[in-house]
PDB file of N, CA and C in Angstrom:
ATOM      1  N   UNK A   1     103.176 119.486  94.916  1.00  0.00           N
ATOM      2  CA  UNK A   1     103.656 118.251  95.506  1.00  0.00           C
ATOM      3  C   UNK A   1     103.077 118.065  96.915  1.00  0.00           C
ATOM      4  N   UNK A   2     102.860 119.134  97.610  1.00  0.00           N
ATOM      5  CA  UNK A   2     102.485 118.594  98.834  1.00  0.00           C
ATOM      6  C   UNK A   2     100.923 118.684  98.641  1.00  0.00           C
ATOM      7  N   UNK A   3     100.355 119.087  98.192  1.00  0.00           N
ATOM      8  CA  UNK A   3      98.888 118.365  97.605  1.00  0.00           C
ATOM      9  C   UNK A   3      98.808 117.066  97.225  1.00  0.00           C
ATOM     10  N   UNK A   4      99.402 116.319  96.476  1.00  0.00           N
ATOM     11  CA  UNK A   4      99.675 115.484  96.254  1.00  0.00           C
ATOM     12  C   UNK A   4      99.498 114.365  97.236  1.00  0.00           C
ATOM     13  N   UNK A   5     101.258 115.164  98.115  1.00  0.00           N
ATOM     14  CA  UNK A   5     100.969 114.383  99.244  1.00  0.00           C
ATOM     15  C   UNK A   5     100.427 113.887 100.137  1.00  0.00           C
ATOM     16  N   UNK A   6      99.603 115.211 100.485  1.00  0.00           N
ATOM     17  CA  UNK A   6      98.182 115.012 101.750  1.00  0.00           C
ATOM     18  C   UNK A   6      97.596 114.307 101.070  1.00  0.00           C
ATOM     19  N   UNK A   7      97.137 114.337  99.994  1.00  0.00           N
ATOM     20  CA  UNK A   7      95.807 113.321  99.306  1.00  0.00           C
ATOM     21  C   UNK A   7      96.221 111.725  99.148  1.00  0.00           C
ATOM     22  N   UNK A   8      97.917 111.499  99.035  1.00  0.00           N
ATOM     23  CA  UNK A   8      98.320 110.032  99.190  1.00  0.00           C
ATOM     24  C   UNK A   8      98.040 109.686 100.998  1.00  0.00           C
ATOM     25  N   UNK A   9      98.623 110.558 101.832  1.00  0.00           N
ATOM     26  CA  UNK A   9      98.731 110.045 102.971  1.00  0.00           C
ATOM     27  C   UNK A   9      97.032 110.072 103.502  1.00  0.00           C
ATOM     28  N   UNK A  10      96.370 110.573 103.623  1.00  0.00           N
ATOM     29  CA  UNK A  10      94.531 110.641 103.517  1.00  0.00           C
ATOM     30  C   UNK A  10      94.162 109.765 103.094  1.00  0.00           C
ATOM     31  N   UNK A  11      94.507 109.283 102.174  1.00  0.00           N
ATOM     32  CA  UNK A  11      94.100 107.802 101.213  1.00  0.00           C
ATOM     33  C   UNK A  11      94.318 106.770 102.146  1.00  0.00           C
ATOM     34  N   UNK A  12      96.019 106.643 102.450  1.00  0.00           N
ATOM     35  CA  UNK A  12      96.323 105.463 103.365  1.00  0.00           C
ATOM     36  C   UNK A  12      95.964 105.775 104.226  1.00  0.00           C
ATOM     37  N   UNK A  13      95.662 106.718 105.087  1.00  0.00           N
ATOM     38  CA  UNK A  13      94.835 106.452 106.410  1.00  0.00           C
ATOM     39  C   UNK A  13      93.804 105.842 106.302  1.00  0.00           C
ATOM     40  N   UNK A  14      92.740 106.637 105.745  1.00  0.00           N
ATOM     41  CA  UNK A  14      91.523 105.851 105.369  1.00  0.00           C
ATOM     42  C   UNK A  14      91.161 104.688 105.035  1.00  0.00           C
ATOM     43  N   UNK A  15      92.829 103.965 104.351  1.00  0.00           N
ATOM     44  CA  UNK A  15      92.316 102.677 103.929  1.00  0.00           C
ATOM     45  C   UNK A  15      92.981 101.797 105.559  1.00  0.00           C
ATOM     46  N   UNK A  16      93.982 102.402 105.969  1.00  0.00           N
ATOM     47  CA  UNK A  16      94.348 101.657 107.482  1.00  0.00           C
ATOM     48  C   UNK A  16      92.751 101.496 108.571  1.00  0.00           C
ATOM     49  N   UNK A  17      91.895 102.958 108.552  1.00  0.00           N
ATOM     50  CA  UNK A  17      91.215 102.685 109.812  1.00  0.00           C
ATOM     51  C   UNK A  17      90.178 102.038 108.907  1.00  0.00           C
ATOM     52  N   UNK A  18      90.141 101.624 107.539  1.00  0.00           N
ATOM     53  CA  UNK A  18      88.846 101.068 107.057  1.00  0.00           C
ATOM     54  C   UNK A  18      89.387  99.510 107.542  1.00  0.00           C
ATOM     55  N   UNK A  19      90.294  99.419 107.326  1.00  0.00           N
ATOM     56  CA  UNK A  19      91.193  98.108 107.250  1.00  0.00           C
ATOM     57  C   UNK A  19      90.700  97.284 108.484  1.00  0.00           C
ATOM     58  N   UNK A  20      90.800  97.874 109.651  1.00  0.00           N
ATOM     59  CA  UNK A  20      90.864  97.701 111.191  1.00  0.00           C
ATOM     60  C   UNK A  20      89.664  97.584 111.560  1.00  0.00           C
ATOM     61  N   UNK A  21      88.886  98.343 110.788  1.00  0.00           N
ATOM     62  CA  UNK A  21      87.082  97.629 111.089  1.00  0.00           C
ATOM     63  C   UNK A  21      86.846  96.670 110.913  1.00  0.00           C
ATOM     64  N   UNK A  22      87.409  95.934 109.637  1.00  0.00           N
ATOM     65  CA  UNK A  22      86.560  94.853 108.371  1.00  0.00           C
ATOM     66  C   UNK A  22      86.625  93.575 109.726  1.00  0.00           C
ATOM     67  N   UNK A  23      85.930  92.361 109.386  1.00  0.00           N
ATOM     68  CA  UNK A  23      86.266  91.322 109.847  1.00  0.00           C
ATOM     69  C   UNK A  23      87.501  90.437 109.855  1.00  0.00           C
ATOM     70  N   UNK A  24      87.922  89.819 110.440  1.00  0.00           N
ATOM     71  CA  UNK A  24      88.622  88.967 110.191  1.00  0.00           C
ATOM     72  C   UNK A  24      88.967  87.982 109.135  1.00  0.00           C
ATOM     73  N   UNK A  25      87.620  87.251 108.632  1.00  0.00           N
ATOM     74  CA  UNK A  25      87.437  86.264 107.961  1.00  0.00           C
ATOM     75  C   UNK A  25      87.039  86.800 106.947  1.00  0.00           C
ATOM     76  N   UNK A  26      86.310  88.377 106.506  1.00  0.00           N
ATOM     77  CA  UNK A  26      85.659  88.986 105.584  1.00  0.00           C
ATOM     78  C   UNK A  26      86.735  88.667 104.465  1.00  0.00           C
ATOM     79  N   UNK A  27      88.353  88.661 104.715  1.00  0.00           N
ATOM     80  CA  UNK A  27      89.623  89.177 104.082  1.00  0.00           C
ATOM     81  C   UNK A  27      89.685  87.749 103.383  1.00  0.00           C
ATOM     82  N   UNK A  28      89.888  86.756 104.214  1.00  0.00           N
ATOM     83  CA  UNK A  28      90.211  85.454 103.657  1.00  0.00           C
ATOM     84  C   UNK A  28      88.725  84.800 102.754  1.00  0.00           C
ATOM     85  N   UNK A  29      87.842  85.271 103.093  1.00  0.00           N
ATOM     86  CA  UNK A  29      86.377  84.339 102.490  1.00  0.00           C
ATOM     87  C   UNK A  29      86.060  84.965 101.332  1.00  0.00           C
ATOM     88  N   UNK A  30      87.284  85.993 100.737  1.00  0.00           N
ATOM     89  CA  UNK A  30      86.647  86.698  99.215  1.00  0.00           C
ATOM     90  C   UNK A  30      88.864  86.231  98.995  1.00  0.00           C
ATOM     91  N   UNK A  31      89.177  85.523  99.396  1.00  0.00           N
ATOM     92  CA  UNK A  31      90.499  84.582  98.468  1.00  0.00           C
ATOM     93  C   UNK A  31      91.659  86.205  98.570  1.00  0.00           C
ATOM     94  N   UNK A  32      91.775  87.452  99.543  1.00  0.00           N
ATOM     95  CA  UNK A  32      92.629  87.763  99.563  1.00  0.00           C
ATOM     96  C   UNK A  32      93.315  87.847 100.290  1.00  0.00           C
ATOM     97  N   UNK A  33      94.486  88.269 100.573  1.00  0.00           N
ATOM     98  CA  UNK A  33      95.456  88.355 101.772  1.00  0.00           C
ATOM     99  C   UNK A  33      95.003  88.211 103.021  1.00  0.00           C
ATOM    100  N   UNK A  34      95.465  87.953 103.967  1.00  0.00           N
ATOM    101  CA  UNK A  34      94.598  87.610 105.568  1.00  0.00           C
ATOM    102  C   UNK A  34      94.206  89.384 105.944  1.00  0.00           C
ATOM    103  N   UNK A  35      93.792  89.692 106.902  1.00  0.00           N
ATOM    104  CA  UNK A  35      93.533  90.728 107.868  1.00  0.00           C
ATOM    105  C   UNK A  35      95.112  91.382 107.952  1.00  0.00           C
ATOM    106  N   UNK A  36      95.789  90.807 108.991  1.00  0.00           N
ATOM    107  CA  UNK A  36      97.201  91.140 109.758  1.00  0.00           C
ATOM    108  C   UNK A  36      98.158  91.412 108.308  1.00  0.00           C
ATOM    109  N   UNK A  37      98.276  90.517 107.520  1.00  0.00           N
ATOM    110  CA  UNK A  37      98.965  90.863 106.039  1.00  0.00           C
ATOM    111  C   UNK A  37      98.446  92.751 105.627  1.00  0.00           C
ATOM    112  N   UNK A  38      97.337  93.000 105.241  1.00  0.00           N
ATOM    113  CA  UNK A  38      97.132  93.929 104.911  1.00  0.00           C
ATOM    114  C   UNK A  38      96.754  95.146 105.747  1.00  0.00           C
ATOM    115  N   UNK A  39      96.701  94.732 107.205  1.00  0.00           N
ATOM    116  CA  UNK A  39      97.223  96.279 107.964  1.00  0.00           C
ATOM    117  C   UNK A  39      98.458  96.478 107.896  1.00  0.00           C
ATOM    118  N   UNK A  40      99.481  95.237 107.772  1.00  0.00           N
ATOM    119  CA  UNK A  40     100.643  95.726 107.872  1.00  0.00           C
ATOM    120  C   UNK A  40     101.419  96.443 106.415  1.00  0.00           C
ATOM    121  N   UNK A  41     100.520  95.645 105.860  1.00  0.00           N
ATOM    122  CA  UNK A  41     101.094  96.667 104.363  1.00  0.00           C
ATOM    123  C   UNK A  41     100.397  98.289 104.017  1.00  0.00           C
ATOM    124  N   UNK A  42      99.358  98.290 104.980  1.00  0.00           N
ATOM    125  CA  UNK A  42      98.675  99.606 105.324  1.00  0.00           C
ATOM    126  C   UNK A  42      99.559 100.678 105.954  1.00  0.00           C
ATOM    127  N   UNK A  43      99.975  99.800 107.175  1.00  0.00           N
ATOM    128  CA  UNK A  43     100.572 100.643 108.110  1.00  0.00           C
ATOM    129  C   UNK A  43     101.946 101.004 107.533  1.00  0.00           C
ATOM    130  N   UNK A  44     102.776 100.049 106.808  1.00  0.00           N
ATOM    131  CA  UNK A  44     103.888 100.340 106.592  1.00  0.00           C
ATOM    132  C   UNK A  44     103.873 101.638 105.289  1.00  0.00           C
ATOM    133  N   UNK A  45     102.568 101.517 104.463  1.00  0.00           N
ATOM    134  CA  UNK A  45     102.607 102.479 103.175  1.00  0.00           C
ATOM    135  C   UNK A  45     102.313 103.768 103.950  1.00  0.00           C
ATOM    136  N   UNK A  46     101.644 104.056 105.248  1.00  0.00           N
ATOM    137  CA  UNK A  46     101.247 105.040 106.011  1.00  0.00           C
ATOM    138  C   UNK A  46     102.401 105.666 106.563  1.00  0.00           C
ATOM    139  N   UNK A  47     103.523 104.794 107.117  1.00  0.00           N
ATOM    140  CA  UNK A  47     104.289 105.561 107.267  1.00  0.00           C
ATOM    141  C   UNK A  47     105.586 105.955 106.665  1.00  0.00           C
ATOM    142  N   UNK A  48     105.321 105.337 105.671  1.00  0.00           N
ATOM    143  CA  UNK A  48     106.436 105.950 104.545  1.00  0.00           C
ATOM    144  C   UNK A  48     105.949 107.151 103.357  1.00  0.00           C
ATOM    145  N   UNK A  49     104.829 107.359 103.366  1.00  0.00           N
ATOM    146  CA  UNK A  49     104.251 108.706 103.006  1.00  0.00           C
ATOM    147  C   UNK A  49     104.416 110.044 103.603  1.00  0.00           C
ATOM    148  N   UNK A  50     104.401 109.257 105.348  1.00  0.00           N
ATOM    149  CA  UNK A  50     104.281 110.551 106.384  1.00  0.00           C
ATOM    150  C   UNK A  50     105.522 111.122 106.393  1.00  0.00           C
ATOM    151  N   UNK A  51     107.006 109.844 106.146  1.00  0.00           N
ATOM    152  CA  UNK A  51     108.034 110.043 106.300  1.00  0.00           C
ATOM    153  C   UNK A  51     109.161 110.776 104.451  1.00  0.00           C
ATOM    154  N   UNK A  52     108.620 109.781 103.415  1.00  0.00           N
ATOM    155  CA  UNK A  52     109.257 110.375 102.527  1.00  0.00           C
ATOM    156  C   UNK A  52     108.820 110.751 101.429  1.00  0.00           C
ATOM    157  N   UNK A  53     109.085 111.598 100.605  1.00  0.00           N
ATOM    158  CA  UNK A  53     108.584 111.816  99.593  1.00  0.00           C
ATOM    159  C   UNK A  53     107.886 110.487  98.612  1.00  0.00           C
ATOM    160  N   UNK A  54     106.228 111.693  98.042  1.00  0.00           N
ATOM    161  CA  UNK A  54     105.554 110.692  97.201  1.00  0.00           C
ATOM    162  C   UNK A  54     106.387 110.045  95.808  1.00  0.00           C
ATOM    163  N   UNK A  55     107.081 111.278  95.265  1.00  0.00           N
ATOM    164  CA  UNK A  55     107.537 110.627  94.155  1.00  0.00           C
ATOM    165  C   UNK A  55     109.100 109.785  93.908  1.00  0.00           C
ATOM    166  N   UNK A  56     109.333 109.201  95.182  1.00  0.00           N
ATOM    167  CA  UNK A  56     110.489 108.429  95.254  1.00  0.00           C
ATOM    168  C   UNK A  56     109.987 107.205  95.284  1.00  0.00           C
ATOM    169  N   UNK A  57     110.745 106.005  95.095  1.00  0.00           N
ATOM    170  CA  UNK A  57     110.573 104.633  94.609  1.00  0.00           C
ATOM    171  C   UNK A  57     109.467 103.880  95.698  1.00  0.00           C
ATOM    172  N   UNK A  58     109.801 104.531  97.208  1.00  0.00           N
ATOM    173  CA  UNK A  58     109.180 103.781  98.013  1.00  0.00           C
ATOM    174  C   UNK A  58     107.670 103.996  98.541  1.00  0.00           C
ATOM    175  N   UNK A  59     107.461 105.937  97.569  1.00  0.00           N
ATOM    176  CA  UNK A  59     106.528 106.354  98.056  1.00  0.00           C
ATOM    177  C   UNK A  59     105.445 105.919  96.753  1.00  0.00           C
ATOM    178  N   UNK A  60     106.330 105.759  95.610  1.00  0.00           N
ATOM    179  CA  UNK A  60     105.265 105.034  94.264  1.00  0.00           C
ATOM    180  C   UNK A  60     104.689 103.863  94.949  1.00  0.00           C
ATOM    181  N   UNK A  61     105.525 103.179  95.617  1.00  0.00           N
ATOM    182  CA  UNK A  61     105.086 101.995  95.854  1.00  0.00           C
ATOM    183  C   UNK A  61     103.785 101.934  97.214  1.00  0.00           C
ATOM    184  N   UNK A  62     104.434 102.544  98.058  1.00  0.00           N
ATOM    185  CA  UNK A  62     103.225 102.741  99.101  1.00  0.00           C
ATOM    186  C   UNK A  62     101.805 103.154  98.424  1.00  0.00           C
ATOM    187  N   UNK A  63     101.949 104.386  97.179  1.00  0.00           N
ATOM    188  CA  UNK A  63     100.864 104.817  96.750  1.00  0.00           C
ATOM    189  C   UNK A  63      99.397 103.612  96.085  1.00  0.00           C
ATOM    190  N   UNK A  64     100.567 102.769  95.129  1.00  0.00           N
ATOM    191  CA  UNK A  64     100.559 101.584  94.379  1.00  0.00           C
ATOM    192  C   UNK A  64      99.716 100.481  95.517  1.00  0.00           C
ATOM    193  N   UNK A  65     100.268 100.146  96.658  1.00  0.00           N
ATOM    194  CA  UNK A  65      99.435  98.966  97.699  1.00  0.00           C
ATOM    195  C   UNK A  65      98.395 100.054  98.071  1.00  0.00           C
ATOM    196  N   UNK A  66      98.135 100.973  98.186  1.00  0.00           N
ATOM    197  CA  UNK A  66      96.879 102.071  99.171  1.00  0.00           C
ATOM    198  C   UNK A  66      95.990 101.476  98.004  1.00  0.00           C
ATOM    199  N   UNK A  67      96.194 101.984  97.028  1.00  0.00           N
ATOM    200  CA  UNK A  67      95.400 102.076  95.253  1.00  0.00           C
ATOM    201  C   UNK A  67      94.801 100.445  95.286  1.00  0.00           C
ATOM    202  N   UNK A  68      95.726  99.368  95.653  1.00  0.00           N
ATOM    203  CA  UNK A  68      94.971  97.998  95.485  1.00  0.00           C
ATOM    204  C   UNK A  68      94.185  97.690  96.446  1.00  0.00           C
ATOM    205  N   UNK A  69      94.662  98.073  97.721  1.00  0.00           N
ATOM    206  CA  UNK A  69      93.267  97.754  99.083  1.00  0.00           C
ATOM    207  C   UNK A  69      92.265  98.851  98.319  1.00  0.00           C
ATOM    208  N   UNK A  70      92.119 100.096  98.245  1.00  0.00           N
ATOM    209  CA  UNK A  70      90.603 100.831  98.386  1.00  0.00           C
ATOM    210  C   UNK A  70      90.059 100.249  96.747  1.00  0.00           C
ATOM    211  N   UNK A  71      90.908  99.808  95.919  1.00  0.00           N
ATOM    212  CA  UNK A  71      89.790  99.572  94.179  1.00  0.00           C
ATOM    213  C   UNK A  71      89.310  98.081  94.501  1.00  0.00           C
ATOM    214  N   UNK A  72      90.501  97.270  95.092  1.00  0.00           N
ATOM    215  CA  UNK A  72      90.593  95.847  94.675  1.00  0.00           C
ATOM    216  C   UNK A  72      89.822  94.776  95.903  1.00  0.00           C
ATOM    217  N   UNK A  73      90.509  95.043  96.952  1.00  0.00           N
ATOM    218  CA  UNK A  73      90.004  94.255  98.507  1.00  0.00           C
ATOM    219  C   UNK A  73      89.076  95.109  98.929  1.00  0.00           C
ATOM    220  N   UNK A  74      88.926  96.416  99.197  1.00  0.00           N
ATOM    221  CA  UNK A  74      87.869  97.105 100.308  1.00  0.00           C
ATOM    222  C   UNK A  74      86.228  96.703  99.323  1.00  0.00           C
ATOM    223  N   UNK A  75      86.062  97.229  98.393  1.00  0.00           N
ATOM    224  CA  UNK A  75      85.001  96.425  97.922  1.00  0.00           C
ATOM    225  C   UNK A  75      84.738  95.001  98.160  1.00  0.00           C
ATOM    226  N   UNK A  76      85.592  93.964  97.951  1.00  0.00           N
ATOM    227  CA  UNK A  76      84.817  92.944  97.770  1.00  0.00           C
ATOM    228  C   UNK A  76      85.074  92.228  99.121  1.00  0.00           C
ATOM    229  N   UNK A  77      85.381  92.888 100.099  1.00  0.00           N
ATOM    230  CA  UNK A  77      85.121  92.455 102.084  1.00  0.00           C
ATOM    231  C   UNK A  77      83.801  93.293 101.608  1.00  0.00           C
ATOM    232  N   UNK A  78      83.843  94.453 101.886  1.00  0.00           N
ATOM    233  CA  UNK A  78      82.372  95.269 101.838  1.00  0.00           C
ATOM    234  C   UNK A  78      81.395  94.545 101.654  1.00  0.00           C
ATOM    235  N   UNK A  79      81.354  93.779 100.278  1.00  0.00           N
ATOM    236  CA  UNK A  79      80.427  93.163 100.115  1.00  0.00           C
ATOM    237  C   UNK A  79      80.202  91.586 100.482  1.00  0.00           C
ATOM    238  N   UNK A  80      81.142  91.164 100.841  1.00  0.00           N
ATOM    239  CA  UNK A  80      80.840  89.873 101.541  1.00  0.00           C
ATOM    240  C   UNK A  80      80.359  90.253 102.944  1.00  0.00           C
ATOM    241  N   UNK A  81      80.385  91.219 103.719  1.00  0.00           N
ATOM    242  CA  UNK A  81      79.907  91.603 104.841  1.00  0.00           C
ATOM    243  C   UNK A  81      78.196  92.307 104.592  1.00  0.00           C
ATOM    244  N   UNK A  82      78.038  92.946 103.731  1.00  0.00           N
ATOM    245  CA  UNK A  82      76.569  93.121 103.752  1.00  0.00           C
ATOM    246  C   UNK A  82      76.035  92.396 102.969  1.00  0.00           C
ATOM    247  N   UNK A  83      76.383  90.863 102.253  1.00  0.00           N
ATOM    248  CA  UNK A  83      75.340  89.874 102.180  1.00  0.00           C
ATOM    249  C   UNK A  83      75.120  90.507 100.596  1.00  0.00           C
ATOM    250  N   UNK A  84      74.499  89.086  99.865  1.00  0.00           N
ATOM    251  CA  UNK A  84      73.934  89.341  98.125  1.00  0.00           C
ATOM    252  C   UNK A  84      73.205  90.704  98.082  1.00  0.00           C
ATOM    253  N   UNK A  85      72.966  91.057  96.777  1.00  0.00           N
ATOM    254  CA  UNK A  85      72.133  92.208  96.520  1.00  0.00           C
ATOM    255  C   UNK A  85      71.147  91.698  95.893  1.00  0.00           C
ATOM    256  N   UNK A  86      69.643  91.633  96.526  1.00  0.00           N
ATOM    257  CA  UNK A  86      68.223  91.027  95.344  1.00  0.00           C
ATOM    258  C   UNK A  86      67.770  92.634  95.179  1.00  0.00           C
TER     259      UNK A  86
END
């Protein structure tokens, strides 16, 4: 379990300080949540990992928003920031 854990809370970090780089507009110009929306759902899954257990309702859920920014949003800012692929 606490393997587990480090590897959930590592996750949400990573996706918080990836979060805090991206642009501003990168977030809204690919149709998802603004910038400020998704640090705060960063920050809040960050510290409810640090604080409670992964396998309680709130820590599924923190795990659950980390899992949709790094598969779902961090790709497709990524790629609206480095431009088409020829």
């Amino acid at each position: 379990m606490t393997a587990l854990r480090l590897l959930a809370l590592g996750a949400a970090a990573f996706a918080l300080i990836q979060a805090v780089r991206q642009r501003k507009d990168a977030f809204t110009a690919v149709d998802k949540l603004s910038k400020p929306i998704w640090l705060g759902i960063l920050a809040v899954a960050t510290v409810v990992l640090l604080l409670l257990p992964v396998v309680g309702l709130f820590g599924i859920v923190a795990v659950v928003a980390v899992c949709v920014y790094l598969v779902d949003v961090r790709p497709r800012v990524d790629e609206i920031q480095r431009g088409p692929k020829w």
